[in-house]
Protein backbone atom coordinates (compact mmCIF):
# COMPACT_ATOMS: atom_id res chain seq x y z
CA UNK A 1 185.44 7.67 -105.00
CA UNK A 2 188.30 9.12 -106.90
CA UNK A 3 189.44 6.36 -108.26
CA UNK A 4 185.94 5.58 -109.70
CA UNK A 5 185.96 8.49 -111.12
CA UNK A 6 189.22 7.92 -112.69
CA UNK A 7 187.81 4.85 -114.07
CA UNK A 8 184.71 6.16 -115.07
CA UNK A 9 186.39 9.02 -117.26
CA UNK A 10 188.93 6.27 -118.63
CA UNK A 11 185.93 4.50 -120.09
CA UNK A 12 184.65 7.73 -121.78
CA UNK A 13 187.65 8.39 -123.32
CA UNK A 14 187.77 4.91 -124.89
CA UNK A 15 186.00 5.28 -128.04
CA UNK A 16 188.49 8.40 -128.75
CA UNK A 17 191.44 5.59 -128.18
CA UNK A 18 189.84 3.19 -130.72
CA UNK A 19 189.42 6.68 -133.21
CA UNK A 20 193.19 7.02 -133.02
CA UNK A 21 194.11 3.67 -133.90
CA UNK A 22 191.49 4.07 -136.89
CA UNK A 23 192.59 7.13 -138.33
CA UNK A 24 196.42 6.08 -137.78
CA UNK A 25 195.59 3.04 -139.75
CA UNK A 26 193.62 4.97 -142.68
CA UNK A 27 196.00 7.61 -143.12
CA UNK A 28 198.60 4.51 -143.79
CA UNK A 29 195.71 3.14 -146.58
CA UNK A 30 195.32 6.64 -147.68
CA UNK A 31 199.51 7.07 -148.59
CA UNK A 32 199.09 3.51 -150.33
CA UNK A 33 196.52 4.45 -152.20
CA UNK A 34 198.42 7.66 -153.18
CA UNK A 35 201.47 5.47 -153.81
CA UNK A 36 199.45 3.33 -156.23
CA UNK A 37 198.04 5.52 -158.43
CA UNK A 38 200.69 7.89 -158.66
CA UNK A 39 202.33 4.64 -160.04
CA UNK A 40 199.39 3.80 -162.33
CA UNK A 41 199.52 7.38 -163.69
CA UNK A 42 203.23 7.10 -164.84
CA UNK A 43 202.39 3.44 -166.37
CA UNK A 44 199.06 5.05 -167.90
CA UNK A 45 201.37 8.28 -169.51
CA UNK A 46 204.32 5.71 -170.71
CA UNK A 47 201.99 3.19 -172.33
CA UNK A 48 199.12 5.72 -174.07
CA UNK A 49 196.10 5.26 -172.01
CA UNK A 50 194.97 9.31 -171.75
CA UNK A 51 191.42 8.29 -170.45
CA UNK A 52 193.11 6.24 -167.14
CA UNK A 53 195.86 8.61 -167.26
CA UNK A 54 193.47 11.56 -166.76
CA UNK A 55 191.60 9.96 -164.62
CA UNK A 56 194.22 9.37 -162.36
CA UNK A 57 195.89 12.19 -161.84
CA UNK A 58 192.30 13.19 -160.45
CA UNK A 59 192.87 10.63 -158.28
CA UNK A 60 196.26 11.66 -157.27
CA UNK A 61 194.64 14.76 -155.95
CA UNK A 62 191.66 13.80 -154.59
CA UNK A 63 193.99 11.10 -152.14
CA UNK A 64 196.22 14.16 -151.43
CA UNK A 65 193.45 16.63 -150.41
CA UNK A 66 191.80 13.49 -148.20
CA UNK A 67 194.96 13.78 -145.75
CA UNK A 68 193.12 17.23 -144.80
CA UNK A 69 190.03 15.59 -144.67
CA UNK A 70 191.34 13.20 -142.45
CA UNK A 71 193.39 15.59 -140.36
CA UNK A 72 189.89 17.28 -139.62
CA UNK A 73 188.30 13.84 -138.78
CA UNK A 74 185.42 13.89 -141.24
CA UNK A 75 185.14 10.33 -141.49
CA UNK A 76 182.02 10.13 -143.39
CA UNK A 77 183.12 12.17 -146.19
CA UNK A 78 186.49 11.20 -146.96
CA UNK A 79 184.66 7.10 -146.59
CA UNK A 80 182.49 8.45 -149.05
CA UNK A 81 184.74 10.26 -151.66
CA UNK A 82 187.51 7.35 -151.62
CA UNK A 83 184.21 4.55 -152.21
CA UNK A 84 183.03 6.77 -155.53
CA UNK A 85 186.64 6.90 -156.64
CA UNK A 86 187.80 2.77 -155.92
CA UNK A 87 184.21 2.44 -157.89
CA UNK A 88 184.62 4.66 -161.21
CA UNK A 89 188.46 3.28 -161.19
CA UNK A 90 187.63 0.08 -161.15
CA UNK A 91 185.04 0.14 -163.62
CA UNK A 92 186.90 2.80 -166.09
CA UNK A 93 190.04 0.67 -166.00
CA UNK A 94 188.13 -2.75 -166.64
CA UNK A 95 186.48 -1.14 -169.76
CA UNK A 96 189.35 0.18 -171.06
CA UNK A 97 191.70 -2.40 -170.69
CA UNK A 98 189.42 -5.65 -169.89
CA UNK A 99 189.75 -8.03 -167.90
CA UNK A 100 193.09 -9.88 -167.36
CA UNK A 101 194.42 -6.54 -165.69
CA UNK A 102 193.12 -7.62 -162.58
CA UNK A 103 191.11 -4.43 -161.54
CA UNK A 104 188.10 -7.11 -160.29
CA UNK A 105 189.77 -7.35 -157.59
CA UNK A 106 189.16 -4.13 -156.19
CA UNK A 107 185.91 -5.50 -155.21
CA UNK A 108 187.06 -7.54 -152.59
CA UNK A 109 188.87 -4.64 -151.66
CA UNK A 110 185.44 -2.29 -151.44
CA UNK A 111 183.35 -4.94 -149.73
CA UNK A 112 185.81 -5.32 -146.62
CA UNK A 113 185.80 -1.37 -146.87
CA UNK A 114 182.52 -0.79 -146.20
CA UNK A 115 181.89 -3.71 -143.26
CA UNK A 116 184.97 -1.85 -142.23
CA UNK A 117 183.24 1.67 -142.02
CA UNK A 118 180.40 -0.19 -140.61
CA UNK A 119 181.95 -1.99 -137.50
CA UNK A 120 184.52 1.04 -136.99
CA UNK A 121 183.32 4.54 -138.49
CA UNK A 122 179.38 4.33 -137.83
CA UNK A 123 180.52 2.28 -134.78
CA UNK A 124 177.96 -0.40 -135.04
CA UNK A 125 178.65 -4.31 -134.09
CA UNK A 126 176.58 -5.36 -137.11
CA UNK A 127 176.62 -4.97 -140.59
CA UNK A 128 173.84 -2.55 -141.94
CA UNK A 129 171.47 -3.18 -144.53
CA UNK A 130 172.93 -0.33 -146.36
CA UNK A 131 176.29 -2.37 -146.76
CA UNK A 132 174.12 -5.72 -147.47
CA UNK A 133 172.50 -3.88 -150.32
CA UNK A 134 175.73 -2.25 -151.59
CA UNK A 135 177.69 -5.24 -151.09
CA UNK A 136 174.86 -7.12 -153.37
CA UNK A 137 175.37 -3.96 -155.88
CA UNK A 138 179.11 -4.67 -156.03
CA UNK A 139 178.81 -8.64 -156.90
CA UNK A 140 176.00 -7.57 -159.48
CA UNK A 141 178.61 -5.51 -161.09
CA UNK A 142 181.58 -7.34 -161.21
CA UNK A 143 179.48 -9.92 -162.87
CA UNK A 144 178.33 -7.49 -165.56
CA UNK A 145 181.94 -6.52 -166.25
CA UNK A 146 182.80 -9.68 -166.52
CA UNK A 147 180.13 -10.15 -169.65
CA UNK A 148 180.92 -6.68 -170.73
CA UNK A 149 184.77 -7.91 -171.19
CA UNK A 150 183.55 -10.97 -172.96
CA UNK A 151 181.89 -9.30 -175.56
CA UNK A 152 183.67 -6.35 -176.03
CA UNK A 153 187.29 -5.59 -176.85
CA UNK A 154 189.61 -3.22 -174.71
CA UNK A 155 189.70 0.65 -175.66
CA UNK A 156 193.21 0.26 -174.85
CA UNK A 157 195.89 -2.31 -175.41
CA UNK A 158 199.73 -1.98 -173.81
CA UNK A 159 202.23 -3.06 -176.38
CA UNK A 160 204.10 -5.36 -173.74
CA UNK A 161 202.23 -8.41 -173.05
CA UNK A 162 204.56 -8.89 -169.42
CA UNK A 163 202.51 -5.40 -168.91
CA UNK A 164 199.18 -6.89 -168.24
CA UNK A 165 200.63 -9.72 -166.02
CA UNK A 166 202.37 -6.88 -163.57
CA UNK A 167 198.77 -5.38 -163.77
CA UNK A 168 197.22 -8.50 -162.91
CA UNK A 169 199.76 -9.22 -159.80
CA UNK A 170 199.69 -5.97 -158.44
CA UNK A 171 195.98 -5.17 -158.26
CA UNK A 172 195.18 -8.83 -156.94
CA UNK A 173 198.20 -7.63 -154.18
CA UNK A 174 195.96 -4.42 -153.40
CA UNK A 175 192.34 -6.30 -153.50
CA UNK A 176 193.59 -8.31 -151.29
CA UNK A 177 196.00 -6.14 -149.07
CA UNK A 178 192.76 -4.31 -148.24
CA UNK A 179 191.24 -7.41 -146.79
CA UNK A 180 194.36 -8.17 -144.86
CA UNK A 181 194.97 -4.13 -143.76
CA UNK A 182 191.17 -4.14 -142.45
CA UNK A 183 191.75 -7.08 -140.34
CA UNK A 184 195.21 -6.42 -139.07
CA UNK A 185 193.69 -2.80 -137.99
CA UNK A 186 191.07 -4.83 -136.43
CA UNK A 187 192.91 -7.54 -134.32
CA UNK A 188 195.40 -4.71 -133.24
CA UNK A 189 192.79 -2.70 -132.22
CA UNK A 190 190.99 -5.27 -130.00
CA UNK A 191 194.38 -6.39 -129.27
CA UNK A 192 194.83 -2.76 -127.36
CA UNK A 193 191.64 -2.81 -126.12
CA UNK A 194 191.61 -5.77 -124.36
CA UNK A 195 194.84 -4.87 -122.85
CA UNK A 196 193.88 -1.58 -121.65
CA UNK A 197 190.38 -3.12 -120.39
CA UNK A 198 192.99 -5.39 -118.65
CA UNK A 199 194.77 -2.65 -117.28
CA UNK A 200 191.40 -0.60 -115.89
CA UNK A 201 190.24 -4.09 -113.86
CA UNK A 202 193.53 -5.05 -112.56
CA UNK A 203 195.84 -2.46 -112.23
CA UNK A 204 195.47 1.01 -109.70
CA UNK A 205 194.60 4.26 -111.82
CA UNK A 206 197.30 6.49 -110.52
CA UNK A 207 200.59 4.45 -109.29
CA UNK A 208 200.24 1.62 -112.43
CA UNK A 209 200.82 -1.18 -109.82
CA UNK A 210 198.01 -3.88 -109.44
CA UNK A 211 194.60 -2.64 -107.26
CA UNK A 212 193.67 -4.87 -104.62
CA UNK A 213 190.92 -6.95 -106.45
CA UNK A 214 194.15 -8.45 -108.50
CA UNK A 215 196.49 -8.47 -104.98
CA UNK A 216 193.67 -10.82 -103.67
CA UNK A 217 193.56 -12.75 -106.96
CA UNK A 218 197.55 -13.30 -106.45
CA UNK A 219 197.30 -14.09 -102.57
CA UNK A 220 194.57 -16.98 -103.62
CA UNK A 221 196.27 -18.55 -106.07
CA UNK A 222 199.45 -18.14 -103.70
CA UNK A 223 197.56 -20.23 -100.88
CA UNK A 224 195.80 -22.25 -103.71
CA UNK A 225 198.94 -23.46 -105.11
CA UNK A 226 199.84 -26.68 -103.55
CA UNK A 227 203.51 -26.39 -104.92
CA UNK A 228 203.59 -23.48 -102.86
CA UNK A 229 204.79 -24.05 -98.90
CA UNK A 230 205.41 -20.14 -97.87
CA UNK A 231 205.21 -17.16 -98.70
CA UNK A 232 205.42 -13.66 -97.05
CA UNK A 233 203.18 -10.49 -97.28
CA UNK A 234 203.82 -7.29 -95.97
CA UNK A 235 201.94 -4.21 -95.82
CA UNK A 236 203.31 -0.24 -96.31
CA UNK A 237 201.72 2.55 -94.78
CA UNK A 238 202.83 6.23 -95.88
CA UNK A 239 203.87 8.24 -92.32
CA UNK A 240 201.91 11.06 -91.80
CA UNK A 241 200.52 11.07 -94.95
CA UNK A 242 197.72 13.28 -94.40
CA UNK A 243 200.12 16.23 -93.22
CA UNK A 244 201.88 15.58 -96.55
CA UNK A 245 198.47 16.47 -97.98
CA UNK A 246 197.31 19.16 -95.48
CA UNK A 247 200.83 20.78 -96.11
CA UNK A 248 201.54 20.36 -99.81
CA UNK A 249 198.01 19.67 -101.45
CA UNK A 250 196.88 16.56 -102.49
CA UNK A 251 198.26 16.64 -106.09
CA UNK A 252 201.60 16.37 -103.85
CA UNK A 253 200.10 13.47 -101.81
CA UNK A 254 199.56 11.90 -105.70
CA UNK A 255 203.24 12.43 -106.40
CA UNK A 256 204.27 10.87 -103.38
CA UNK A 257 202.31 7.56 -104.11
CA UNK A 258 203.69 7.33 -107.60
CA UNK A 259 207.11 8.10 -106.70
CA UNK A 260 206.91 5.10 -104.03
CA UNK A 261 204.63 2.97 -106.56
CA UNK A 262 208.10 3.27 -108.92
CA UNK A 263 210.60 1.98 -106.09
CA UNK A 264 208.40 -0.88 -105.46
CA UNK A 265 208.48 -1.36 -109.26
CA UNK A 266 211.97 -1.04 -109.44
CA UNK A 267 212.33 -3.90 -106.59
CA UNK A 268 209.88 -5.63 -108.85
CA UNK A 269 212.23 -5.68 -111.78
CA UNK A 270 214.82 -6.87 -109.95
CA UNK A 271 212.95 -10.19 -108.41
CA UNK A 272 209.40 -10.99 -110.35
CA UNK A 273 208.23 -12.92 -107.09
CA UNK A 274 208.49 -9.52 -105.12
CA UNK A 275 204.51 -8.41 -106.36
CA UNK A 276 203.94 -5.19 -104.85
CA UNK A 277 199.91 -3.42 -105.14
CA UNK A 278 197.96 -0.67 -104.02
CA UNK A 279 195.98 -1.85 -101.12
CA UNK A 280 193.91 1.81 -100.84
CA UNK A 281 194.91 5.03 -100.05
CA UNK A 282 198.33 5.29 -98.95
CA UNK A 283 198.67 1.43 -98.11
CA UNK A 284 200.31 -1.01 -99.96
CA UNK A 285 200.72 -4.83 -100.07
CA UNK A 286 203.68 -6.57 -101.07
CA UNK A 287 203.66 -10.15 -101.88
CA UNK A 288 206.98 -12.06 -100.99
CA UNK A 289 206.64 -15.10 -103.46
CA UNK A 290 210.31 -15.75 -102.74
CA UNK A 291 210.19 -16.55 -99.01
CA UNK A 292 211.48 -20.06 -98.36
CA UNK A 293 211.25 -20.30 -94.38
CA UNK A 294 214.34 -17.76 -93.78
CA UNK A 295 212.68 -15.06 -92.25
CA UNK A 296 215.52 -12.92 -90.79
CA UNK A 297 216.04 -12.35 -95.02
CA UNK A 298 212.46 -11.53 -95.71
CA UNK A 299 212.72 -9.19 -92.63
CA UNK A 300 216.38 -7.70 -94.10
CA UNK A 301 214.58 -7.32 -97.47
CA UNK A 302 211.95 -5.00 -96.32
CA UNK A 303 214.25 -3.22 -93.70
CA UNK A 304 216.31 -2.32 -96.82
CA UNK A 305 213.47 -1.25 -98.86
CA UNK A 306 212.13 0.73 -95.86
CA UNK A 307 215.77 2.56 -95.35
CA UNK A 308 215.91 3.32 -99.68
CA UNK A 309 212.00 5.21 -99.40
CA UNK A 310 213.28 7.00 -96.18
CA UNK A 311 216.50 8.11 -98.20
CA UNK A 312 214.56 9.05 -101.28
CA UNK A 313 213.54 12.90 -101.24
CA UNK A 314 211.09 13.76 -103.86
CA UNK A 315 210.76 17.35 -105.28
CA UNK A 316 207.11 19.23 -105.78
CA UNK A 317 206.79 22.43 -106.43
CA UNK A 318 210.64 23.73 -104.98
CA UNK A 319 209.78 21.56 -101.66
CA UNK A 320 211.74 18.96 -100.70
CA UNK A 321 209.17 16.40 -99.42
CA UNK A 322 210.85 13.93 -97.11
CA UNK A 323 208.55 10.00 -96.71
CA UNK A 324 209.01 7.36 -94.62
CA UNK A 325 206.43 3.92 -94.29
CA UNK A 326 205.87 1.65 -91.55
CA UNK A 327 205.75 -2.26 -92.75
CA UNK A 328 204.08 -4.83 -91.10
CA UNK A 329 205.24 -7.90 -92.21
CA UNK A 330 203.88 -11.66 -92.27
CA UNK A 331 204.09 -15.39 -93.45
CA UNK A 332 202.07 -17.48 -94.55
CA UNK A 333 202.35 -21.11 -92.89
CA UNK A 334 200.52 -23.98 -91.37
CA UNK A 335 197.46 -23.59 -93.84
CA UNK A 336 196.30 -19.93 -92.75
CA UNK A 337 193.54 -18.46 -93.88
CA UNK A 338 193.26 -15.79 -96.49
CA UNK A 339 191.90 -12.96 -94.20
CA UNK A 340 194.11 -14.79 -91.40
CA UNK A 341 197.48 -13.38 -93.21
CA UNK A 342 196.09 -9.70 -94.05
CA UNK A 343 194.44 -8.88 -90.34
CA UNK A 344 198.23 -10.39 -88.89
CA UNK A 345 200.22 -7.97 -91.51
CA UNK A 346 197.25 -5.24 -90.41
CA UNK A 347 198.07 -5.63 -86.81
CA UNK A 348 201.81 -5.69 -87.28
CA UNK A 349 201.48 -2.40 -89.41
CA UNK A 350 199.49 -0.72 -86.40
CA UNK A 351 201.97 -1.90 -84.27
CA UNK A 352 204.75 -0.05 -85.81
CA UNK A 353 202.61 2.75 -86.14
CA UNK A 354 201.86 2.83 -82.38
CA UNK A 355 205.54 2.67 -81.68
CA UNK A 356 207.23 5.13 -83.39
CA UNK A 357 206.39 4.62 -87.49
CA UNK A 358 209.80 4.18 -89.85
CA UNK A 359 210.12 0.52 -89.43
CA UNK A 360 209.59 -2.88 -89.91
CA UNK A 361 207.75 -5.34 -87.26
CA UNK A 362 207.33 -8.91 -88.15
């Protein structure tokens, strides 16, 4: 039940993961944006453009005054406020300088914006009819601009012809960037999700090793696996586990499962075929991919992990918690079943327990 819960609160706080990743990635557009029209302003002030020049030093602090928007997570208004300003920019520099500046290309830069506040900000898995419409709005207008440069000359023209052409490259770069930014914040993001999805089915919510719907999946496609003659299991039981809780509190009891969940990882490092899991509670099972008929080694193996938990002494609190496991270990040969292996490494485990605990019986 506790680990459900654990679960069930890790799913709650998943749409709070995916608003981190967001608002890391638009406080990187936001800096770009700065970057770029602190940029434009000094081009605007060299080259006699006081209208754009104005106008962007508005824009320098509008995008320095959205980094407090952003630290106070109103999504919807700095969205908002950076949409109007990418729209009178665009237009205001097309005017006044025409067309072979390349500000059109903003537009392919505000259409992935707003699917982008769509899918992430309003959180919805389709595009509204509100970003149809606008969307629509945006193609009207580029067209118009593009007649409105055709028949009418630039307010402004830059003395240095290689001017316009750095114009040009740079603001396709940026129309475009925003296309590749959205998506790159997108795949990452699913990219993290899936993996942490991944994580919540297949792997136990307080030690990090797998849970045992994923230590089942492994002992199938062990016994599935024609390649695959033998293999060993073995399963850990904590000694006296529920004194450890009884004595210490069960936050203790938590400590001592993920301080033997990290030996078993360390022993997992060493040898990838050694797949330890949490079986429930205080058991765990411990695949032995690497058995190959010996088993005096598999047996030395596991007395030597046994003797390293026993030796380990974990502080909580000031106290000096002392833990020791029984293991009851099996192998897998002449076509046994599934539950076959698991009740055999069951019984062994109760065996040990019944005789003393602290030791291995295969």
């Amino acid at each position: 039940k506790r680990e459900e819960n654990d679960m069930s609160r890790e799913l709650q706080n998943m749409p709070e993961k995916v608003n981190k990743y967001v608002l890391d990635g638009t406080i990187l557009v936001n800096c770009i944006l700065l970057l770029c029209h602190i940029s434009f302003g000094v081009l605007f002030y060299l080259y006699d453009a006081p209208i754009l020049f104005v106008f962007n030093c508005l824009s320098i602090i509008i995008y320095t005054l959205s980094f407090e928007i952003l630290r106070r997570k109103k999504k919807r208004t700095y969205v908002f406020v950076v949409f109007i300003e990418i729209f009178i920019f665009m237009i205001l520099s097309i005017v006044c300088l025409g067309w072979e500046y390349g500000f059109q290309h903003y537009c392919i830069g505000f259409v992935a914006s707003m699917v982008f506040s769509d899918y992430f900000v309003e959180h919805n898995r389709i595009v509204k009819n509100r970003t149809i419409l606008l969307g629509a709005c945006n193609v009207i207008i580029y067209i118009v601009l593009r007649f409105w440069t055709y028949h009418n000359p630039p307010i402004y023209v830059l003395k240095e012809g290689y001017i316009a052409n750095i114009f040009y490259v740079g603001n396709t770069v940026v129309g475009f960037a925003f296309l590749i930014m959205y998506l790159a914040i997108y795949s990452a993001t699913v990219m993290r999700m899936e993996s942490e999805l991944y994580d919540m089915a297949n792997k136990d919510h307080l030690t990090g090793l797998y849970n045992r719907r994923q230590m089942i999946n492994i002992l199938k496609s062990f016994i599935e696996d024609d390649a695959t003659e033998k293999f060993a299991i073995a399963m850990l039981d904590v000694d006296y586990f529920k004194n450890i809780n009884d004595t210490y509190g069960h936050d203790a009891g938590d400590e001592v499962l993920k301080s033997l969940a990290n030996i078993l990882n360390d022993e997992k490092s060493r040898d990838d075929k050694f797949q330890p899991g949490r079986w429930g509670g205080e058991e765990f099972l411990v695949v032995l991919g690497s058995y190959s008929g010996n088993k005096q080694e598999s047996t030395e193996r596991l007395e030597t992990l046994r003797k390293r938990i026993s030796d380990n002494t974990m502080i909580y609190c000031g106290n000096k918690i002392k833990v020791t496991v029984t293991i009851g270990l099996t192998f897998c040969e002449d076509g046994k079943t599934l539950d076959e292996i698991i009740k055999e490494a069951d019984a062994k485990l109760y065996e040990g327990k019944e005789n003393g605990r602290n030791q291995v019986v295969c």
